[in-house]
Protein backbone atom coordinates (compact mmCIF):
# COMPACT_ATOMS: atom_id res chain seq x y z
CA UNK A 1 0.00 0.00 0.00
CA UNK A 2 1.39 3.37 -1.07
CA UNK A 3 1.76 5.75 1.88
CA UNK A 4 0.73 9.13 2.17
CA UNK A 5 2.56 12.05 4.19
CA UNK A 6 0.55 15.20 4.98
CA UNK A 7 1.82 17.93 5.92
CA UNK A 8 -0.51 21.09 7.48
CA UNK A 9 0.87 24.50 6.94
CA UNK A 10 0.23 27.56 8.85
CA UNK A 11 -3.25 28.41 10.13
CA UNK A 12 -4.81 31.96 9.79
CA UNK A 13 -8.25 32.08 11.42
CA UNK A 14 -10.60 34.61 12.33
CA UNK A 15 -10.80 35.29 15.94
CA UNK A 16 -13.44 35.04 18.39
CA UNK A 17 -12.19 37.56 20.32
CA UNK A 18 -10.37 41.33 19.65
CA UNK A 19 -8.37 42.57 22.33
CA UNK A 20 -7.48 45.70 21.26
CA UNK A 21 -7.20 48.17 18.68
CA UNK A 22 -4.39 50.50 19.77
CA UNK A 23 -1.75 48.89 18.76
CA UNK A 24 -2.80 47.99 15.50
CA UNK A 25 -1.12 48.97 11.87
CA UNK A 26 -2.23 51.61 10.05
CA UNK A 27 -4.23 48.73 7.32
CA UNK A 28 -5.81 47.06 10.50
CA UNK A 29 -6.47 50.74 11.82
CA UNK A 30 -8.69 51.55 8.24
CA UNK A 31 -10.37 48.34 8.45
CA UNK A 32 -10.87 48.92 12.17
CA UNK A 33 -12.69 52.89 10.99
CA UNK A 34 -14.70 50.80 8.61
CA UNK A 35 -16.16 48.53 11.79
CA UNK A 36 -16.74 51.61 13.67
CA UNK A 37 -18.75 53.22 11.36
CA UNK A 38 -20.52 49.86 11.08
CA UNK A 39 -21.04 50.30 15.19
CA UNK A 40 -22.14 53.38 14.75
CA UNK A 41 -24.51 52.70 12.41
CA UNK A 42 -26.09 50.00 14.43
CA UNK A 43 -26.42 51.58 16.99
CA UNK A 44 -27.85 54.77 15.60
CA UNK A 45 -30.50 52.21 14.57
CA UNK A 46 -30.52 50.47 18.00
CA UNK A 47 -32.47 54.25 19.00
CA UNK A 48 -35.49 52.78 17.52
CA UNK A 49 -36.18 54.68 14.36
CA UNK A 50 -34.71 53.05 11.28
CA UNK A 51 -34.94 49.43 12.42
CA UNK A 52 -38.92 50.22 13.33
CA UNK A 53 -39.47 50.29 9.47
CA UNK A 54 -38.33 47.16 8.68
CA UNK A 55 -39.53 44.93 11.72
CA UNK A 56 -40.55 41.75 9.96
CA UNK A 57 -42.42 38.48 11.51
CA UNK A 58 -39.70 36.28 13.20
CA UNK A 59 -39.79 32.24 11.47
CA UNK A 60 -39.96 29.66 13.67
CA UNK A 61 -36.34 28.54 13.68
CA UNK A 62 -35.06 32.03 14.16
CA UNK A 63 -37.60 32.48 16.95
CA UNK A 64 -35.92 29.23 18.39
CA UNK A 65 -32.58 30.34 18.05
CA UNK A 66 -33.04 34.19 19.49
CA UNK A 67 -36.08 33.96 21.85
CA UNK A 68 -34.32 33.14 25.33
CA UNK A 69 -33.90 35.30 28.17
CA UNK A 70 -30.79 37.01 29.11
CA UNK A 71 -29.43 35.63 32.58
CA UNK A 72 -28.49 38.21 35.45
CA UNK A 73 -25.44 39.97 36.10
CA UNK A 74 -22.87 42.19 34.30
CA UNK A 75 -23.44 41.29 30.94
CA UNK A 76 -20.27 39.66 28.75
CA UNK A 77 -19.12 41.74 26.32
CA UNK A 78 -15.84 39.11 25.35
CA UNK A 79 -16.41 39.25 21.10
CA UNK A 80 -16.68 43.49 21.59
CA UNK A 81 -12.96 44.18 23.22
CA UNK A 82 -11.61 47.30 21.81
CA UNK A 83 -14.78 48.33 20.85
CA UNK A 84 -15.51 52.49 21.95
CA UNK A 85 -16.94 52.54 25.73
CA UNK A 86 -20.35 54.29 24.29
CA UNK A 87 -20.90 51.33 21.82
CA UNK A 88 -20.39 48.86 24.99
CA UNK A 89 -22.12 51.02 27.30
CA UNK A 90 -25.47 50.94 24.76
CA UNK A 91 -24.70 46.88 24.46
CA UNK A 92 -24.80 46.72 27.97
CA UNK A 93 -28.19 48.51 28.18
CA UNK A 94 -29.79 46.32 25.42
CA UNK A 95 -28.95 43.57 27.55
CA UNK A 96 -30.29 44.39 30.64
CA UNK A 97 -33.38 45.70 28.79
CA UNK A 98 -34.09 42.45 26.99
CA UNK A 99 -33.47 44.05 23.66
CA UNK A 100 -30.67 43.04 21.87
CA UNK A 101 -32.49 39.93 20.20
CA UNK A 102 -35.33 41.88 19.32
CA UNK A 103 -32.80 44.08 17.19
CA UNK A 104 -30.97 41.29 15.51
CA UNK A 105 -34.70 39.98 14.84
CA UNK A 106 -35.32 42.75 12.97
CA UNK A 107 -32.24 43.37 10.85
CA UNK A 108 -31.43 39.66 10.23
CA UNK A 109 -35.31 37.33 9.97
CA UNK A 110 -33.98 35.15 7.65
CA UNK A 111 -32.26 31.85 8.40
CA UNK A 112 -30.17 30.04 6.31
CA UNK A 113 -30.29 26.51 4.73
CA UNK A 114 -27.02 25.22 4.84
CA UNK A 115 -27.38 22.54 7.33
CA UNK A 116 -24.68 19.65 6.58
CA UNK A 117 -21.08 19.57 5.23
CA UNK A 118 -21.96 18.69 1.78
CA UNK A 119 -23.87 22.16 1.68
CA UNK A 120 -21.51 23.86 3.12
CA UNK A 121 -18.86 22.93 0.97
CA UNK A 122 -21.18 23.43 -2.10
CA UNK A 123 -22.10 27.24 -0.56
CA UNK A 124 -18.85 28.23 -0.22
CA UNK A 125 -17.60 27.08 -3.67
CA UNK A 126 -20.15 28.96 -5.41
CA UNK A 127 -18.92 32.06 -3.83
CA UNK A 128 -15.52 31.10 -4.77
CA UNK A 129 -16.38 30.75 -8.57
CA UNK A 130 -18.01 33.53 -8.25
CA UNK A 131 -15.94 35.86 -7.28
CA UNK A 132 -12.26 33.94 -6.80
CA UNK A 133 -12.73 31.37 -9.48
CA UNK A 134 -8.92 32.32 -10.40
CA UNK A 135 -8.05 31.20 -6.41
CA UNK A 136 -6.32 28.08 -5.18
CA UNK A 137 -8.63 25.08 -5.18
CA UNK A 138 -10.72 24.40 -2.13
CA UNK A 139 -10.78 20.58 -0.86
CA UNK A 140 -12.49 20.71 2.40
CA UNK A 141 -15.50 23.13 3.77
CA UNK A 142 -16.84 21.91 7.01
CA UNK A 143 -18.32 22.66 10.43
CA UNK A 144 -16.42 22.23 13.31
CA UNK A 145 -18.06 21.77 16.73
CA UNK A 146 -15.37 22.48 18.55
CA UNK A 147 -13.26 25.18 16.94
CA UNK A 148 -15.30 28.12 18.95
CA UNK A 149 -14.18 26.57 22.23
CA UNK A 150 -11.14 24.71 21.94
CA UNK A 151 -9.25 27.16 19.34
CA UNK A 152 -11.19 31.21 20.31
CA UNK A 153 -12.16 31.40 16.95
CA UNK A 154 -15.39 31.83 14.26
CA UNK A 155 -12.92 29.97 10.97
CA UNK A 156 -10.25 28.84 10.31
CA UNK A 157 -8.33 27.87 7.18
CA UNK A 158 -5.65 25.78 6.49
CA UNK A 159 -3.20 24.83 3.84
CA UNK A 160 -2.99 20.93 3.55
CA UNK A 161 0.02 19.49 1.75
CA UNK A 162 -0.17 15.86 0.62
CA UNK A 163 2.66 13.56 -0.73
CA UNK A 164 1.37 11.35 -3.75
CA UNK A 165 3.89 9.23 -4.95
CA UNK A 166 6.23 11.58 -5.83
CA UNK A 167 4.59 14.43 -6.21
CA UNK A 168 3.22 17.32 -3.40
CA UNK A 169 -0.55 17.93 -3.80
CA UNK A 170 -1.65 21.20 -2.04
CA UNK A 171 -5.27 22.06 -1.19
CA UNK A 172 -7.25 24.69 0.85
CA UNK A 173 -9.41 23.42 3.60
CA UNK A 174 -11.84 25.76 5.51
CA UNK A 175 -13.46 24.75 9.10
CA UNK A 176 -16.67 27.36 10.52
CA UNK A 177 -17.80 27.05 13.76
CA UNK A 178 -20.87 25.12 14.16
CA UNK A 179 -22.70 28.58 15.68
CA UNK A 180 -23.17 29.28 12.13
CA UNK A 181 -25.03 26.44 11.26
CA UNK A 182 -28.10 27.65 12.91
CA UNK A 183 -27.02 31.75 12.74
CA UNK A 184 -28.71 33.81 10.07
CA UNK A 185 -28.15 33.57 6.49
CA UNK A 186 -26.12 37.21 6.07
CA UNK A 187 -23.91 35.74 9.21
CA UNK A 188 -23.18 32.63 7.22
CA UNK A 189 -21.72 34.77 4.16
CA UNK A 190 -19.60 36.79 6.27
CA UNK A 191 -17.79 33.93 7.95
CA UNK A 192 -17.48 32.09 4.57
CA UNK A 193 -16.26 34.99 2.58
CA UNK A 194 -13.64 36.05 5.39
CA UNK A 195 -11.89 32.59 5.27
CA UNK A 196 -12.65 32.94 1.31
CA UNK A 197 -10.33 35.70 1.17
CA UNK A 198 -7.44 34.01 3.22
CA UNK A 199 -6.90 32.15 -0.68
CA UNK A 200 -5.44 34.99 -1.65
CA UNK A 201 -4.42 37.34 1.57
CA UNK A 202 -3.08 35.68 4.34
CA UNK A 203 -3.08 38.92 6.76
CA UNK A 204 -5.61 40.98 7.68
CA UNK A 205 -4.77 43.84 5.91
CA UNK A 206 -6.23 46.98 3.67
CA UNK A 207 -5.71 44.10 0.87
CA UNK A 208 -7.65 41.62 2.64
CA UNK A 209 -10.61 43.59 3.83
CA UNK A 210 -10.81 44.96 0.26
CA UNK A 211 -11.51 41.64 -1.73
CA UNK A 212 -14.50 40.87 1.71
CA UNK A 213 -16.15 43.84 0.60
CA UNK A 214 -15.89 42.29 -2.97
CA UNK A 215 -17.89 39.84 -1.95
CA UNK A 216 -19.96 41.52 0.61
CA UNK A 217 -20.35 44.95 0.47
CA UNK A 218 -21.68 45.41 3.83
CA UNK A 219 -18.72 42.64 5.24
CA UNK A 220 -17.52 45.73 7.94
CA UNK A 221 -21.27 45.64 8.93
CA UNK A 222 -21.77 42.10 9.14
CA UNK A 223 -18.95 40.95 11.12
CA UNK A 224 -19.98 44.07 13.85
CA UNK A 225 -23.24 42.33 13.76
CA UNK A 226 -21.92 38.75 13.96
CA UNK A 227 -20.25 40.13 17.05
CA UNK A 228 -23.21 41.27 19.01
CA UNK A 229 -25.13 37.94 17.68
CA UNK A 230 -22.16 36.29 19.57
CA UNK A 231 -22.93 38.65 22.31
CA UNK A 232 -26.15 37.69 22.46
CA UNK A 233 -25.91 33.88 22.62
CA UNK A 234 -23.35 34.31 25.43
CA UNK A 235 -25.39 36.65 27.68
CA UNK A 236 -28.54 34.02 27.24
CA UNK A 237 -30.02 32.47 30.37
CA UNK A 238 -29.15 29.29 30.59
CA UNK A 239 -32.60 26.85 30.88
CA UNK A 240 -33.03 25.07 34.19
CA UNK A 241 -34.93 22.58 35.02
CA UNK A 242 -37.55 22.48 38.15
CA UNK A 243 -37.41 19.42 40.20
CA UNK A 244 -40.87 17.45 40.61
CA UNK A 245 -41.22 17.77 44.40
CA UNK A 246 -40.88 15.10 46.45
């Protein structure tokens, strides 16, 4: 039997977590204005007037996925770091009011259908013909259940180098967090078209953020959104359950 060496190359991912923008470059400083804005605009709209016009009914599986109270306490505000104080002071306040799903409700209704790796893979390669059909090939797209815990981040992708008789086969393989798989459909698209872009920029730089917008034109908006989402999940009350008494 003919053996096979594989060999992983580096990782870039896109974190779960930003600690800080202050020490940034001045690429990573643009992209950071551009998520700003997005912050801002959100929560201009958090104020109640532009999201009132487009408050849609909720389906049942969003409803499933947003509907759950927020547990007590100071609210965690872990996928915001380095966010301005009066963005996480009005997060903060959404919280404790019970509001924050009611907002990402209204902006995002729509859940997606990508349920299994086969579907996954097959959504994210028709983004990549579409816009990066020039890009190295893509041989793996799945959902990882673990890769939001065990690793602190939303993606990752990887560079996978095979040995095949006597020749080295190189393909592209891209992991999402399993949050996704139930998140809504614009959240899905943001995720897929950041590790999308790691094909051809492996930093995070003006470059990088450049060919997301390709894609997605709102990306800077989405991933500020994908953030409070995340927000949201992890300021949830957990569901207990009442003992039959005795």
């Amino acid at each position: 039997m003919r053996k096979q060496l594989v060999v992983l190359h580096a990782e870039h991912h896109l974190p779960a977590t930003i600690q800080s923008r202050k020490g940034d470059t001045a690429n990573h400083d643009a992209a950071g204005l551009q998520q700003d804005r997005a912050a801002d605009q959100t929560m201009l709209a958090i104020g109640g007037d532009p999201l009132a016009q487009h408050a849609s009914e909720l389906p049942l599986a969003c409803a499933l996925t947003f509907s759950v109270p927020y547990r007590g306490g100071m609210a965690t505000l872990k996928y915001l770091g380095g966010y301005d104080e009066r963005i996480l002071a009005r997060v903060r306040e959404l919280i404790a009011e019970d509001r924050l799903d009611a907002l990402l409700r209204e902006r995002y209704p729509d859940m997606h259908a990508v349920r299994n790796d086969k579907a996954l893979f097959e959504y994210a390669i028709a983004l990549k013909d579409r816009f990066m059909r020039k890009s190295d090939p893509v041989g793996k797209v799945i959902y990882d259940n673990h890769l939001q815990v065990v690793r602190d981040a939303l993606g990752t992708h990887t560079t996978v180098s095979r040995v095949q008789g006597s020749r080295l086969k190189a393909s592209r393989e891209i992991r999402i967090a399993s949050v996704f798989r139930d998140a809504p459909a614009e959240f899905l698209r943001m995720i897929v078209v950041h590790e999308l872009a790691h094909l051809k920029e492996r930093e995070h730089n003006k470059s990088f953020y450049k060919l997301c917008t390709h894609m997605a034109a709102d990306y800077h908006q989405l991933e500020f959104d994908v953030r409070l989402y995340l927000t949201h999940l992890d300021n949830r009350r957990p569901v207990t359950s009442v003992a039959a008494p005795a």
